[in-house]
C-alpha atoms as a PDB file:
ATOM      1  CA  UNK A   1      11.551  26.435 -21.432  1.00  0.00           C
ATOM      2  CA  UNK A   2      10.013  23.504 -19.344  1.00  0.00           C
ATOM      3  CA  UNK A   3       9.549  22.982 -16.267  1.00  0.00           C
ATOM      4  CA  UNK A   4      12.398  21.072 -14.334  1.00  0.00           C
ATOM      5  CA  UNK A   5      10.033  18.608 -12.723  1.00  0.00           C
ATOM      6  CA  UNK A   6       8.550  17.994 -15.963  1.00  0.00           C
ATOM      7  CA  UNK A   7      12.177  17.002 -17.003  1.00  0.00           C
ATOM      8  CA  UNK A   8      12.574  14.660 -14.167  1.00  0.00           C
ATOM      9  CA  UNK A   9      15.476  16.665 -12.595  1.00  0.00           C
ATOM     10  CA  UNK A  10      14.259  17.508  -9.250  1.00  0.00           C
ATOM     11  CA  UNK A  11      16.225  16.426  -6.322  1.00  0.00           C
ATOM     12  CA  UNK A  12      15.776  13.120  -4.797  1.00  0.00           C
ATOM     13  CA  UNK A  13      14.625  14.634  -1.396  1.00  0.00           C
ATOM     14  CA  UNK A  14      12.007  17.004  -3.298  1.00  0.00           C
ATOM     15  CA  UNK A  15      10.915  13.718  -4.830  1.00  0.00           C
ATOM     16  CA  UNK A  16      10.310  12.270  -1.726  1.00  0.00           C
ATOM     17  CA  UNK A  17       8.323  15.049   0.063  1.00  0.00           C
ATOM     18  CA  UNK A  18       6.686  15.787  -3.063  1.00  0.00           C
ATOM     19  CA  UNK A  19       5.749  12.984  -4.862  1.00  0.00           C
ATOM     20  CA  UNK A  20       4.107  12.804  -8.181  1.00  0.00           C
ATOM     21  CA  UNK A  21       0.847  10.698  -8.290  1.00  0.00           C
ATOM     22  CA  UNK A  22       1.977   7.119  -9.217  1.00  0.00           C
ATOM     23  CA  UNK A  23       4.237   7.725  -5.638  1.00  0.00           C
ATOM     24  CA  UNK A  24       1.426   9.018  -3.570  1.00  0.00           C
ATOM     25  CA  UNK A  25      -0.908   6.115  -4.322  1.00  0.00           C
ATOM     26  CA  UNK A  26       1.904   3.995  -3.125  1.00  0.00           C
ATOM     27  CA  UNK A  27       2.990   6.298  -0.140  1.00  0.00           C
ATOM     28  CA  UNK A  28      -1.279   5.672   1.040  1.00  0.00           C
ATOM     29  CA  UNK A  29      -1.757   2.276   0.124  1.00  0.00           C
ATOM     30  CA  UNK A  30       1.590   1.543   2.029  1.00  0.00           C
ATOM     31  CA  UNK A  31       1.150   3.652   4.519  1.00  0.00           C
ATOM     32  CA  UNK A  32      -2.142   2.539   5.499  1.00  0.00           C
ATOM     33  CA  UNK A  33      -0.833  -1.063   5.373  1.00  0.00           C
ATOM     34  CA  UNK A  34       1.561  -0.671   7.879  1.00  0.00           C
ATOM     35  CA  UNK A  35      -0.617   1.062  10.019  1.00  0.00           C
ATOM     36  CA  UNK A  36      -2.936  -1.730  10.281  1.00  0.00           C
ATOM     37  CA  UNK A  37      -0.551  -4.607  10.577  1.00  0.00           C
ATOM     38  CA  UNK A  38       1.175  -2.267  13.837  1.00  0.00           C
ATOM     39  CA  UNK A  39      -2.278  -1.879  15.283  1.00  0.00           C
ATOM     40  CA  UNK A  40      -2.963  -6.173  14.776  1.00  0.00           C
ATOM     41  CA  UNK A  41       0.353  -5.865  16.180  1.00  0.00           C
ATOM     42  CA  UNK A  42      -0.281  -4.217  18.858  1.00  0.00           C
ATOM     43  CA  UNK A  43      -3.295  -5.998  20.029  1.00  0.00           C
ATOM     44  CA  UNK A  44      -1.530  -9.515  19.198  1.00  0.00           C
ATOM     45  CA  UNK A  45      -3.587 -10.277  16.109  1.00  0.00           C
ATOM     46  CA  UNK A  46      -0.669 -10.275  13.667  1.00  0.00           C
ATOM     47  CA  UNK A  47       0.232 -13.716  13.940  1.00  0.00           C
ATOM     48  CA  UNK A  48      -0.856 -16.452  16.155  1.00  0.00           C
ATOM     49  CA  UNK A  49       2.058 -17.435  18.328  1.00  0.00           C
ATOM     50  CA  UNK A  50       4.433 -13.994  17.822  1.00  0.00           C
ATOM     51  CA  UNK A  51       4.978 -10.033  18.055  1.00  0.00           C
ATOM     52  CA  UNK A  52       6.793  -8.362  15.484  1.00  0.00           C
ATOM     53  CA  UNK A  53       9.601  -5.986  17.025  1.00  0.00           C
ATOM     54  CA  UNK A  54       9.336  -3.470  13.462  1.00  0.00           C
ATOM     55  CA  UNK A  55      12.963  -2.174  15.155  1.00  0.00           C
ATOM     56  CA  UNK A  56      14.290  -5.579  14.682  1.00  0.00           C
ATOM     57  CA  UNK A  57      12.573  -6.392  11.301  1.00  0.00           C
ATOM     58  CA  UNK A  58      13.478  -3.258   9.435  1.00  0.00           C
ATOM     59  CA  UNK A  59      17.016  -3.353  10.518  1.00  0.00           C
ATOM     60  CA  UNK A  60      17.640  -7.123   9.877  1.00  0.00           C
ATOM     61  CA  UNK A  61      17.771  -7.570  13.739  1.00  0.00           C
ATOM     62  CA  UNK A  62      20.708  -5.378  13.999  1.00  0.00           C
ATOM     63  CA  UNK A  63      19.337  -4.029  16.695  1.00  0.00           C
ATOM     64  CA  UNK A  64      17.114  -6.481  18.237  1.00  0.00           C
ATOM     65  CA  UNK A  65      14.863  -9.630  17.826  1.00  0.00           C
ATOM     66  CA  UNK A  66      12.558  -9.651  15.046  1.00  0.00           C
ATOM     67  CA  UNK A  67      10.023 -11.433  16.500  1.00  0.00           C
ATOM     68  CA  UNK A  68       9.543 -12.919  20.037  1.00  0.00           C
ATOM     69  CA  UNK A  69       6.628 -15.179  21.475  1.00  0.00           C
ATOM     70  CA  UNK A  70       3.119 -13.144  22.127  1.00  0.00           C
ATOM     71  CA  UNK A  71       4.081 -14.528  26.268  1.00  0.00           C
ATOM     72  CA  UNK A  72       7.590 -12.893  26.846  1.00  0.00           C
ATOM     73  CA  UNK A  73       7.470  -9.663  23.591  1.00  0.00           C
ATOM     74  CA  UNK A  74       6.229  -6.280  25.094  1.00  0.00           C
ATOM     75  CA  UNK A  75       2.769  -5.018  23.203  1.00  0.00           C
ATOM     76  CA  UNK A  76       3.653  -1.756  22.216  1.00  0.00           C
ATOM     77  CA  UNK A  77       8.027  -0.582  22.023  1.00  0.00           C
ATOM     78  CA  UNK A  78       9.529   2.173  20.365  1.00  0.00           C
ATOM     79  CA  UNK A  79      10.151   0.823  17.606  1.00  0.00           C
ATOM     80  CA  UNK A  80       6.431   0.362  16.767  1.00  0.00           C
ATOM     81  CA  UNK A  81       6.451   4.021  17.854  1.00  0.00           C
ATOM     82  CA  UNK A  82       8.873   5.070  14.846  1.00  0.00           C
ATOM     83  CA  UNK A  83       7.204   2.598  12.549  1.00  0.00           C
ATOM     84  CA  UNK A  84       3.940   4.118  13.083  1.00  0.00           C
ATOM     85  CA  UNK A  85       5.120   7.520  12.949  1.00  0.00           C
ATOM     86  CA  UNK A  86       7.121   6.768   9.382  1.00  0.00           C
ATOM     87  CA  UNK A  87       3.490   4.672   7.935  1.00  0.00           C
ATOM     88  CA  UNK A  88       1.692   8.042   9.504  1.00  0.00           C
ATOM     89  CA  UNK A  89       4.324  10.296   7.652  1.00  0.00           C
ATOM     90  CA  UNK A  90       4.048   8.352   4.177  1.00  0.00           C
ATOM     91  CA  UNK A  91       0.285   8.435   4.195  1.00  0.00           C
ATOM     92  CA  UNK A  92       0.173  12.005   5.144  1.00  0.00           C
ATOM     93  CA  UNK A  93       2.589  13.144   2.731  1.00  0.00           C
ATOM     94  CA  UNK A  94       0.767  10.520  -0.434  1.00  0.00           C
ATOM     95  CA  UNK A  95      -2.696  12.002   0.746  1.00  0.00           C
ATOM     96  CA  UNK A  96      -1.203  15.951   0.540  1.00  0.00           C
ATOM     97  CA  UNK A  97       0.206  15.294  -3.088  1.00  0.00           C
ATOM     98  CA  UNK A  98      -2.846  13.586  -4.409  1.00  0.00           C
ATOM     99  CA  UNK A  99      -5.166  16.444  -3.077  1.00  0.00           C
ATOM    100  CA  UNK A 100      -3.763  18.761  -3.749  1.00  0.00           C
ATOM    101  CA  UNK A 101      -5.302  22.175  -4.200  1.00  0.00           C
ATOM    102  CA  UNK A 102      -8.756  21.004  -4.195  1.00  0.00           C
ATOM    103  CA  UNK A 103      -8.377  19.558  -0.555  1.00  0.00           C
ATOM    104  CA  UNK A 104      -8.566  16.154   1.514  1.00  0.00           C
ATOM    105  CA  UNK A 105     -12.077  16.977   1.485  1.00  0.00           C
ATOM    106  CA  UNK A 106     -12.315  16.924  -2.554  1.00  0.00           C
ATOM    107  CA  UNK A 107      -9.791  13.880  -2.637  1.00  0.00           C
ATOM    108  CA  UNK A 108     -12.319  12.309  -0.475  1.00  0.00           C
ATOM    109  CA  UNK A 109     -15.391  12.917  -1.761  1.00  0.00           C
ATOM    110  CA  UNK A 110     -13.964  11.916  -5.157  1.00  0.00           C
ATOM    111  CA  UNK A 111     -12.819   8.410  -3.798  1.00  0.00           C
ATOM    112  CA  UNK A 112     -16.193   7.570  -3.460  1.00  0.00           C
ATOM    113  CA  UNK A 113     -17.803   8.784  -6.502  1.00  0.00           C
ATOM    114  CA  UNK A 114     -15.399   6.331  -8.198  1.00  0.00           C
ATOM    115  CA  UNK A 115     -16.780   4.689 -10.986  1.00  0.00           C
ATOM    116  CA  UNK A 116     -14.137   1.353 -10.462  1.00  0.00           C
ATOM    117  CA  UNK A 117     -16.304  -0.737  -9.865  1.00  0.00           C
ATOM    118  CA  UNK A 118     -17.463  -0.593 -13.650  1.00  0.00           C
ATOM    119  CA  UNK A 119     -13.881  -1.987 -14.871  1.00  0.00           C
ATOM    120  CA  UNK A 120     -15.103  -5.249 -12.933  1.00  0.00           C
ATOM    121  CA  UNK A 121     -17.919  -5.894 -15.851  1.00  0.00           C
ATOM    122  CA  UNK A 122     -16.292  -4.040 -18.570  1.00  0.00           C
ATOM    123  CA  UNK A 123     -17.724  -0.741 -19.337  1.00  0.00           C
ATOM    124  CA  UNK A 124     -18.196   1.210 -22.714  1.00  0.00           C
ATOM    125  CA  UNK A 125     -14.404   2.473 -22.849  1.00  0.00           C
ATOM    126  CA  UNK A 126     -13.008  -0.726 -20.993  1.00  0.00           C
ATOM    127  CA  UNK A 127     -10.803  -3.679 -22.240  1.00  0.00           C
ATOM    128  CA  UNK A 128      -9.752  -7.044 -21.619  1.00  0.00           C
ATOM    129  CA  UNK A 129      -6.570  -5.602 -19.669  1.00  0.00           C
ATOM    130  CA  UNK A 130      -8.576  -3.384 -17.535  1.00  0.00           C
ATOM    131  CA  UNK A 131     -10.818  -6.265 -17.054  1.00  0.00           C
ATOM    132  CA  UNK A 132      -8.506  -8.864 -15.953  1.00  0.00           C
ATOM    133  CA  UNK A 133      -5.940  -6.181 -14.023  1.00  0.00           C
ATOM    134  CA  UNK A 134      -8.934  -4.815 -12.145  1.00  0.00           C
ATOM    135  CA  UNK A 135     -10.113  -8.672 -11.309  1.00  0.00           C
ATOM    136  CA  UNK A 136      -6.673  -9.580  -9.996  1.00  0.00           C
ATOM    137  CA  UNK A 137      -6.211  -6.817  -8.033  1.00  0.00           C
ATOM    138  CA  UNK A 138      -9.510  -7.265  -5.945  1.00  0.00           C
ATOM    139  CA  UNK A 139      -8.482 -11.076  -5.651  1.00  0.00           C
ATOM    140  CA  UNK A 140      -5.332 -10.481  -4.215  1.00  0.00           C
ATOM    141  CA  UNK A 141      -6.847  -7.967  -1.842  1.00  0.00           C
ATOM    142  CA  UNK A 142      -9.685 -10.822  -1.026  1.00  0.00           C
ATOM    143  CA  UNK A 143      -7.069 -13.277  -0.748  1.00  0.00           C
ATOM    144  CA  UNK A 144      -4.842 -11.219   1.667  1.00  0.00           C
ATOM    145  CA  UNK A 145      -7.582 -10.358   3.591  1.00  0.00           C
ATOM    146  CA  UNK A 146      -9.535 -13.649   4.123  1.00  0.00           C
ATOM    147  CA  UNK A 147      -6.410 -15.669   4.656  1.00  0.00           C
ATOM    148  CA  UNK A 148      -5.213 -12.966   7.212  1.00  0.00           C
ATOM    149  CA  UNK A 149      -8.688 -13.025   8.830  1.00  0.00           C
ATOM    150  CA  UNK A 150      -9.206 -17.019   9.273  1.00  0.00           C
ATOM    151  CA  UNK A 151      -5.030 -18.102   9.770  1.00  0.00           C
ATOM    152  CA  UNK A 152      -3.484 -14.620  11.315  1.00  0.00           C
ATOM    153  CA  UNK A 153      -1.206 -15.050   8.708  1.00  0.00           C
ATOM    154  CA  UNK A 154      -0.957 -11.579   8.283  1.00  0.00           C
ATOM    155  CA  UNK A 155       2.899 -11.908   8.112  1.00  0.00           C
ATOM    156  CA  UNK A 156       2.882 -15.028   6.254  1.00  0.00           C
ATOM    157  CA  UNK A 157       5.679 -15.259   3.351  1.00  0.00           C
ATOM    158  CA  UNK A 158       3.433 -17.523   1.625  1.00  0.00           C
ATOM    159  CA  UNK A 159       0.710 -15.247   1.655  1.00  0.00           C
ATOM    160  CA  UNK A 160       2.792 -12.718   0.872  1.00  0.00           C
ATOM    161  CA  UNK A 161       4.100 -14.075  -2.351  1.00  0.00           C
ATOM    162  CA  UNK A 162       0.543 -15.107  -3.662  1.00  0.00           C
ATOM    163  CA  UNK A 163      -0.974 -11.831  -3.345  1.00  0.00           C
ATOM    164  CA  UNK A 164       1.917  -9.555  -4.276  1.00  0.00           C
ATOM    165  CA  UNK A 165       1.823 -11.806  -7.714  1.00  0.00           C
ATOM    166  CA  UNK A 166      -1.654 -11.218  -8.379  1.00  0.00           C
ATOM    167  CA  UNK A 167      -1.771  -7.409  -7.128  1.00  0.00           C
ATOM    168  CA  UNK A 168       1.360  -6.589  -9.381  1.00  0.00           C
ATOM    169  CA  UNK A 169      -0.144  -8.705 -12.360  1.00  0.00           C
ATOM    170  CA  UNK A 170      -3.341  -6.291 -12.108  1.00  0.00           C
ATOM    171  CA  UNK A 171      -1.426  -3.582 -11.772  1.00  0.00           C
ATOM    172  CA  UNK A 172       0.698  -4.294 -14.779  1.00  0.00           C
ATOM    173  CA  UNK A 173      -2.092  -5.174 -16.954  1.00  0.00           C
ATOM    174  CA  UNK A 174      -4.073  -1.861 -16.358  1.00  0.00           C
ATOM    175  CA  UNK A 175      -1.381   0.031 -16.869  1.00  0.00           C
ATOM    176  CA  UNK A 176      -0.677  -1.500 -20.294  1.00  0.00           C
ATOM    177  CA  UNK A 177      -4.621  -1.265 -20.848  1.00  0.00           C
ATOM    178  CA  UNK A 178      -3.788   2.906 -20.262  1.00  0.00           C
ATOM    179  CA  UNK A 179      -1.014   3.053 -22.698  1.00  0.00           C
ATOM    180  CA  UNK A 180      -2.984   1.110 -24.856  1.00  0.00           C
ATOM    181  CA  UNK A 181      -5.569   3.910 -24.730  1.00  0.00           C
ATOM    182  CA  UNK A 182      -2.663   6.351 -25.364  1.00  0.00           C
ATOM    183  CA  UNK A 183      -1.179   5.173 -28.713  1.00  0.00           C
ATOM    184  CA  UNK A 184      -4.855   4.895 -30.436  1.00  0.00           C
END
């Protein structure tokens, strides 16, 4: 008889608190993402002329402003408060799942004795999808990053929409490059 997570009959709140590994890399990645755009944020770097209320922004201004001018917008409310605590609750519960038994410590440690970088040139067991996904993945990231860094466009739509292309392209081709793998 198999397992009922195996099946993909677990309840959407055990889901949730326990995700399986595609989840967790998402629960990190986007939990550490909105923890740094709440601490640019916080220290006004998020965009050149506002602050983002996350209150207002999440709940489609519902409850207040999304956005008000850097000279009349409080640093630090509580809805950055809950915001923070939900990105800190995401990336705790992605980092549990993907460590598992073996510990942070292990997850760690094995993060940086990552051979990734190797999918960049094409290793032995590499392809032209890992390749190319692996290439636009680390441009989208350098495009994010630079463009956030010289134009505090970190909340930029534009910018948004560029990199989100390119990171999902890479994703999407590595992923095929795995299943790929899988059927030979």
């Amino acid at each position: 008889m198999s397992d009922t997570s195996e099946n993909g009959e677990r309840k959407p709140i055990t889901m949730l608190t326990q995700p399986s590994n595609a989840l967790a890399y998402w629960y990190v990645g986007l939990g550490l993402w909105g923890l740094f755009l709440a601490v640019l944020n916080i220290l006004g770097y998020i965009h050149p002329n506002y602050r983002v209320s996350w209150g207002g922004l999440l709940t489609f201004e519902l409850t207040n402003d999304a956005f008000g001018t850097k000279t009349d917008a409080s640093a630090f409310v509580a809805g950055d408060a809950i915001f923070m605590l939900l990105c800190g609750g995401a990336l705790y519960l992605g980092i549990n799942s993907l460590a598992g038994d073996d510990g942070i410590d292990n997850w760690l440690k094995s993060l940086l004795k990552c051979e990734c970088h190797k999918d960049l040139i094409g290793g032995d067991d590499s392809n032209w999808n890992t390749i190319v996904g692996t290439w636009l993945v680390l441009i989208s990231l350098v495009f994010y990053f630079y463009w956030g860094i010289m134009y505090m466009a970190w909340i930029d739509l534009g910018v948004y929409a560029v990199s989100v292309v390119l990171f999902a392209s890479g994703i999407i081709l590595r992923m095929l490059a795995d299943v790929e793998e899988d059927s030979d």
